[in-house]
C-alpha atoms as a PDB file:
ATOM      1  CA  UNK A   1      -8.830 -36.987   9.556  1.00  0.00           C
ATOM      2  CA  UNK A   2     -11.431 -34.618   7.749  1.00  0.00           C
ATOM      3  CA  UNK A   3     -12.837 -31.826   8.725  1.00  0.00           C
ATOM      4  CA  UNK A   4     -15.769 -29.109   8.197  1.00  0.00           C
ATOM      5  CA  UNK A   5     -15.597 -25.683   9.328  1.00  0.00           C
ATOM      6  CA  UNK A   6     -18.025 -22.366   7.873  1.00  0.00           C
ATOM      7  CA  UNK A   7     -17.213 -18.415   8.826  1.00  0.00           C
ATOM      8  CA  UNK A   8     -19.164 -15.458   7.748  1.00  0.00           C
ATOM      9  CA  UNK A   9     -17.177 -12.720   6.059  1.00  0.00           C
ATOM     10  CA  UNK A  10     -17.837  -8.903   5.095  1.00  0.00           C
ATOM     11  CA  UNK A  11     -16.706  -8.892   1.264  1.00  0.00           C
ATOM     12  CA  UNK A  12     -18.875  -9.872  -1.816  1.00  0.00           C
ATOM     13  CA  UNK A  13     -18.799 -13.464  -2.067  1.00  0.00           C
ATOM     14  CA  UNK A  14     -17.118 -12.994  -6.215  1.00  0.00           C
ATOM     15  CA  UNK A  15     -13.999 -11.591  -3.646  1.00  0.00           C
ATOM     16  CA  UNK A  16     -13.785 -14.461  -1.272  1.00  0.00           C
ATOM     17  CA  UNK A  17     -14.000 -16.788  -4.396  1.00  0.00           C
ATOM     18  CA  UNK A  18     -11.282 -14.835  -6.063  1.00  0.00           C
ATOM     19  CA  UNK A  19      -9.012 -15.254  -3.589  1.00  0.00           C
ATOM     20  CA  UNK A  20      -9.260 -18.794  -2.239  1.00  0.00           C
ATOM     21  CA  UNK A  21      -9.483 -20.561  -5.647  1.00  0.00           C
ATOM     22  CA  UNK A  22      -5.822 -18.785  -6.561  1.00  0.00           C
ATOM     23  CA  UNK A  23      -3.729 -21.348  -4.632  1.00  0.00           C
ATOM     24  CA  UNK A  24      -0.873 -19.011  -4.658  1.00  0.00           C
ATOM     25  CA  UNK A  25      -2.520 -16.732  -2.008  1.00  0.00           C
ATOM     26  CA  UNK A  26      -2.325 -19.238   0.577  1.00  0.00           C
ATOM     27  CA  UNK A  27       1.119 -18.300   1.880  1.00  0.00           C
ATOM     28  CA  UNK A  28      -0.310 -15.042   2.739  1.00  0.00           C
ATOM     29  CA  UNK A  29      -2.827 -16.285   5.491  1.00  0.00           C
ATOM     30  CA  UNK A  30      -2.205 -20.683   5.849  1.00  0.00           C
ATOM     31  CA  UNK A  31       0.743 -20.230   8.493  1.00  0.00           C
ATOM     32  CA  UNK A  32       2.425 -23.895   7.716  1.00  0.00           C
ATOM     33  CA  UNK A  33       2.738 -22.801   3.547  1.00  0.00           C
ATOM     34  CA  UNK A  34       6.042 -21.065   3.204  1.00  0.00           C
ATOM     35  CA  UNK A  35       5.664 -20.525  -0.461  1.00  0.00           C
ATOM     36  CA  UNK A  36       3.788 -22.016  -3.482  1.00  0.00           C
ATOM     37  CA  UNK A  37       5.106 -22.430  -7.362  1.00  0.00           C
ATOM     38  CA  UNK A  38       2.493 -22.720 -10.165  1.00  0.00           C
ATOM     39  CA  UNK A  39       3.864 -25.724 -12.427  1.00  0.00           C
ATOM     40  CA  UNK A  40       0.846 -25.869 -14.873  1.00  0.00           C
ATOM     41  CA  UNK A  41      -2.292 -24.376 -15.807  1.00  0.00           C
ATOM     42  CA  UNK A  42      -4.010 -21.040 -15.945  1.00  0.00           C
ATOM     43  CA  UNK A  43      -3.933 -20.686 -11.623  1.00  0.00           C
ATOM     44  CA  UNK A  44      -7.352 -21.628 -10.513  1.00  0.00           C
ATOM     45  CA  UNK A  45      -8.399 -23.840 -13.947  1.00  0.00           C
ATOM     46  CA  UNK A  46      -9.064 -27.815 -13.542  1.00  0.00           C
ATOM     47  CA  UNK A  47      -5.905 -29.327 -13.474  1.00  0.00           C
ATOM     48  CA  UNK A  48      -3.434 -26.288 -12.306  1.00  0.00           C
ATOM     49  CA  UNK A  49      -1.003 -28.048 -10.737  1.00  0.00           C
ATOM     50  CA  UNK A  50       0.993 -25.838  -7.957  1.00  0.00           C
ATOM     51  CA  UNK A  51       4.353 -27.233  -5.659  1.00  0.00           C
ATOM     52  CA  UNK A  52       3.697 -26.493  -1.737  1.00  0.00           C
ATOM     53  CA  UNK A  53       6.336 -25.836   0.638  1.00  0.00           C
ATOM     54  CA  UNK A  54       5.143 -26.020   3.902  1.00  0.00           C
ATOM     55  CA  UNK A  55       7.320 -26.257   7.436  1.00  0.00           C
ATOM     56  CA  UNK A  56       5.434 -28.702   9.861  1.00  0.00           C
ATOM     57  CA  UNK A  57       6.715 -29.662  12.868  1.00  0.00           C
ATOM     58  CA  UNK A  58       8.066 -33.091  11.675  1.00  0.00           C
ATOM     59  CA  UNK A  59      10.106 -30.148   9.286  1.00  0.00           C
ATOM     60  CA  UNK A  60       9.771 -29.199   5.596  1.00  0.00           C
ATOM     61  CA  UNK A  61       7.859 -30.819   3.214  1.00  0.00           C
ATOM     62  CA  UNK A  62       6.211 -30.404  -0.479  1.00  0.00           C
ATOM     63  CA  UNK A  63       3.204 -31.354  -1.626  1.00  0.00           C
ATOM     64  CA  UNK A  64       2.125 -31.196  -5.249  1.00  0.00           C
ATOM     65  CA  UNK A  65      -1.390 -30.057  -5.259  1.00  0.00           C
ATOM     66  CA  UNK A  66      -4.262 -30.446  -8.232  1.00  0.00           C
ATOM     67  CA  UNK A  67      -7.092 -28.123  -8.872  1.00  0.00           C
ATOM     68  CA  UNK A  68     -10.203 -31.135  -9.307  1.00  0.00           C
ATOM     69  CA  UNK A  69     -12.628 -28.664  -9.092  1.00  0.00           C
ATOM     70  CA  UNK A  70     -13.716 -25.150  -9.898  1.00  0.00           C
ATOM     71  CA  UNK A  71     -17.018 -23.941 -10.161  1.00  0.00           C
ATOM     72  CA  UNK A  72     -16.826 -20.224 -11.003  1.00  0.00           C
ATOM     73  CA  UNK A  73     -17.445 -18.074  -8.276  1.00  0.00           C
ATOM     74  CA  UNK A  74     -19.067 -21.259  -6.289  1.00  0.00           C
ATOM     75  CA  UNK A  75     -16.754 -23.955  -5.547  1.00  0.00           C
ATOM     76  CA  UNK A  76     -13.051 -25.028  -5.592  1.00  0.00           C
ATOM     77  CA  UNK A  77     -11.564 -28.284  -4.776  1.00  0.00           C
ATOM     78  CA  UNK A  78      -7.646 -28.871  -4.159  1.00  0.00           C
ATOM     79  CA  UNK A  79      -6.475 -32.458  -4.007  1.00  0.00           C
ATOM     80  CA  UNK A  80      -2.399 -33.141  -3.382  1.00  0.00           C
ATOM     81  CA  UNK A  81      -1.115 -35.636  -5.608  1.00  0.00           C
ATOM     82  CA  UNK A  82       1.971 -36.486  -4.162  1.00  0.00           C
ATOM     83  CA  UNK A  83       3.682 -35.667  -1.100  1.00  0.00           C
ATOM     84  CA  UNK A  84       4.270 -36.996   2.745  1.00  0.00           C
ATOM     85  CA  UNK A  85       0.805 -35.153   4.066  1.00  0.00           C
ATOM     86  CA  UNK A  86      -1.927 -36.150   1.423  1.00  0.00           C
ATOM     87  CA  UNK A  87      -5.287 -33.993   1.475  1.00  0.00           C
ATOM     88  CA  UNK A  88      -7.896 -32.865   0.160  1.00  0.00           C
ATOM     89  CA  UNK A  89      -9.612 -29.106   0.714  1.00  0.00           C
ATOM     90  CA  UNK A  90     -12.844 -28.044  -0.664  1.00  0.00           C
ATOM     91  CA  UNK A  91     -14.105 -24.792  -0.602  1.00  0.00           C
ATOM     92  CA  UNK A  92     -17.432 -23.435  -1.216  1.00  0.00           C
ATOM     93  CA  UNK A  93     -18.843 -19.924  -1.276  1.00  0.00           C
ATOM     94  CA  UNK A  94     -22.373 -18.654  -0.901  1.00  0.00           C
ATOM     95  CA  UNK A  95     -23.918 -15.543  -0.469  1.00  0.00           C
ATOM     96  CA  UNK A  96     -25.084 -14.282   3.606  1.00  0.00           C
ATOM     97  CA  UNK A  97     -26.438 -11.695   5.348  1.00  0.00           C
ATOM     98  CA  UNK A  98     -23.129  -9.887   5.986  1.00  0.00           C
ATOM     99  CA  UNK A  99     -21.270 -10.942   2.546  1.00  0.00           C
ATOM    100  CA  UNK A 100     -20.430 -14.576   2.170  1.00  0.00           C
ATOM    101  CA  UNK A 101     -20.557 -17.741   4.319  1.00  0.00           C
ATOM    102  CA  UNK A 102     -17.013 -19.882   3.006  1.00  0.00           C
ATOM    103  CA  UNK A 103     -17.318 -23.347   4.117  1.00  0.00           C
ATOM    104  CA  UNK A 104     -13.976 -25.357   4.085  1.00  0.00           C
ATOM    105  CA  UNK A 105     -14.339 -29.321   3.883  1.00  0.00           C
ATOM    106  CA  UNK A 106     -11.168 -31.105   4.291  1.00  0.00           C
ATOM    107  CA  UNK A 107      -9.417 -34.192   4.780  1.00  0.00           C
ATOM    108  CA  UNK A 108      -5.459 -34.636   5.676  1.00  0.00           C
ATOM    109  CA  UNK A 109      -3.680 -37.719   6.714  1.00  0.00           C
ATOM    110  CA  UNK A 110       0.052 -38.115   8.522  1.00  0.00           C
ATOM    111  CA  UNK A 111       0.608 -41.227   6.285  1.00  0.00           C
ATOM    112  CA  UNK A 112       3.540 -39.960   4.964  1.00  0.00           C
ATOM    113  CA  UNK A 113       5.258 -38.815   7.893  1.00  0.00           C
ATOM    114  CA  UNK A 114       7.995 -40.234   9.050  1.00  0.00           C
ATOM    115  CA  UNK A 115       7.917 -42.418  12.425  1.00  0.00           C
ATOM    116  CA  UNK A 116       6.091 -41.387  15.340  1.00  0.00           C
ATOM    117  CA  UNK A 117       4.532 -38.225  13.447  1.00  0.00           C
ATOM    118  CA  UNK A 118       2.688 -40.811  11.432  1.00  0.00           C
ATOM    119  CA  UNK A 119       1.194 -42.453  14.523  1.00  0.00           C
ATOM    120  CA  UNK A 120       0.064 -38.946  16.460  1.00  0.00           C
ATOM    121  CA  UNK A 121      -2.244 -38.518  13.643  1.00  0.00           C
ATOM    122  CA  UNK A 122      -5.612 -38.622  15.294  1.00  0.00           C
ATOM    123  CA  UNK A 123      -4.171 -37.251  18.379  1.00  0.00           C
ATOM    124  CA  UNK A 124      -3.286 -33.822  16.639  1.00  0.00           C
ATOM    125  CA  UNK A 125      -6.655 -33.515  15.482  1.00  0.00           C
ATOM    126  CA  UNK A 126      -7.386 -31.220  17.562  1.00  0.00           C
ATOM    127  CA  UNK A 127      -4.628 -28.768  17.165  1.00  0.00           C
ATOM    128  CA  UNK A 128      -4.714 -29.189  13.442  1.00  0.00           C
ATOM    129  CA  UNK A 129      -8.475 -28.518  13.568  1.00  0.00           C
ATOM    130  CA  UNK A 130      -7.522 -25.062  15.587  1.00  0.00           C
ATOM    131  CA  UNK A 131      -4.888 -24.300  13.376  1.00  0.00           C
ATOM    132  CA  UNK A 132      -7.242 -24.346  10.797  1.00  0.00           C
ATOM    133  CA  UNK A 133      -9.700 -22.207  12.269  1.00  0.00           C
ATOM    134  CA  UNK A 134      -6.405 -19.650  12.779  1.00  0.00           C
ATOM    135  CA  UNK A 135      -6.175 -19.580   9.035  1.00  0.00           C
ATOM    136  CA  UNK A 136      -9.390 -19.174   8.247  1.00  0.00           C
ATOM    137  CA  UNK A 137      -9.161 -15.826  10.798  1.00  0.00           C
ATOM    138  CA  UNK A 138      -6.440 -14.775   8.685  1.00  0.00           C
ATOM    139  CA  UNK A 139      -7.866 -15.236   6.035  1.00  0.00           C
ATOM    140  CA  UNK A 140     -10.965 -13.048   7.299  1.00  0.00           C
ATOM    141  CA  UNK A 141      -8.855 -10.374   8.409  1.00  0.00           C
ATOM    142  CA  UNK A 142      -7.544 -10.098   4.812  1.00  0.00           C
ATOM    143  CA  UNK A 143     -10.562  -9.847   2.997  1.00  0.00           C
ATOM    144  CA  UNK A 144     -12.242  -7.528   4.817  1.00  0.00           C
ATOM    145  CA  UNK A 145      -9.482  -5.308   5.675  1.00  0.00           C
ATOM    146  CA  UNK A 146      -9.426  -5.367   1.550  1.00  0.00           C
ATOM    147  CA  UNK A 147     -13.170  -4.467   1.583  1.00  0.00           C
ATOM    148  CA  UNK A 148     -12.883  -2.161   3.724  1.00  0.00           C
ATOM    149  CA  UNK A 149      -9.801  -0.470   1.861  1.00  0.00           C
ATOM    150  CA  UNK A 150     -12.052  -0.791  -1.475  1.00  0.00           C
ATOM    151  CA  UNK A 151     -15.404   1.197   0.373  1.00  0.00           C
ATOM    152  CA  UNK A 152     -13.402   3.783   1.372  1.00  0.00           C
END
């Protein structure tokens, strides 16, 4: 399955990039990651390698994930290398009206699952795809409430 989504948020666009190209922030607003451990690299460098807990509803399970890409300040790309769910999640940051437009460009797949979770792939597209867009809120929330925080 891949997937494209964009939101506008109030914070300099240097603060959005900050934040989503350190890996070990996701906990804090992607609701499946229970907790991330850096096992290489510098945190947001080509070829930081981090371990991913996450609880799915098929139960726990860890992904390692690869930094493939980062363009400072512009772009970030996360690939997993091994694991049950592999995917891929790009992120790119530009400069609006109101702060910065993030765009998220992703692609999971249930290969790995076990059983029938493997086979409901493309039919929990859809919840997966509004799942995302909850994290993304989250996400939102946090950077501006930290903007705001920071103006006043």
């Amino acid at each position: 399955m891949t997937f494209s989504l964009e939101l506008d948020i109030t914070a300099s666009p240097a603060d959005v990039f900050a934040f989503v190209s350190d890996f070990a922030s996701t906990p804090l607003w992607y609701s499946a990651v229970q907790r991330v451990d850096r096992l290489s690299g510098d945190g947001s460098g080509v070829g930081t390698r981090y371990s991913v807990h996450r609880r799915l509803p098929t139960g726990p399970v860890v992904n390692t994930v690869e930094v493939t890409t980062n363009v400072a300040g512009h772009e970030v790309v996360f690939e997993s290398v091994d694991g049950p769910t592999p995917f891929t999640y790009r992120y790119r940051v530009q400069r609006a009206s109101a702060g910065t437009r993030l765009h998220l460009e992703g692609s999971i797949s249930a290969a790995g699952l076990p059983g029938l979770a493997r086979l409901l792939g493309s039919a929990a597209e859809p919840l997966f795809k509004r799942g995302m867009q909850d994290n993304l809120g989250a996400l939102k929330r946090i950077l501006e409430r930290r903007h705001n925080f920071g103006a006043a």
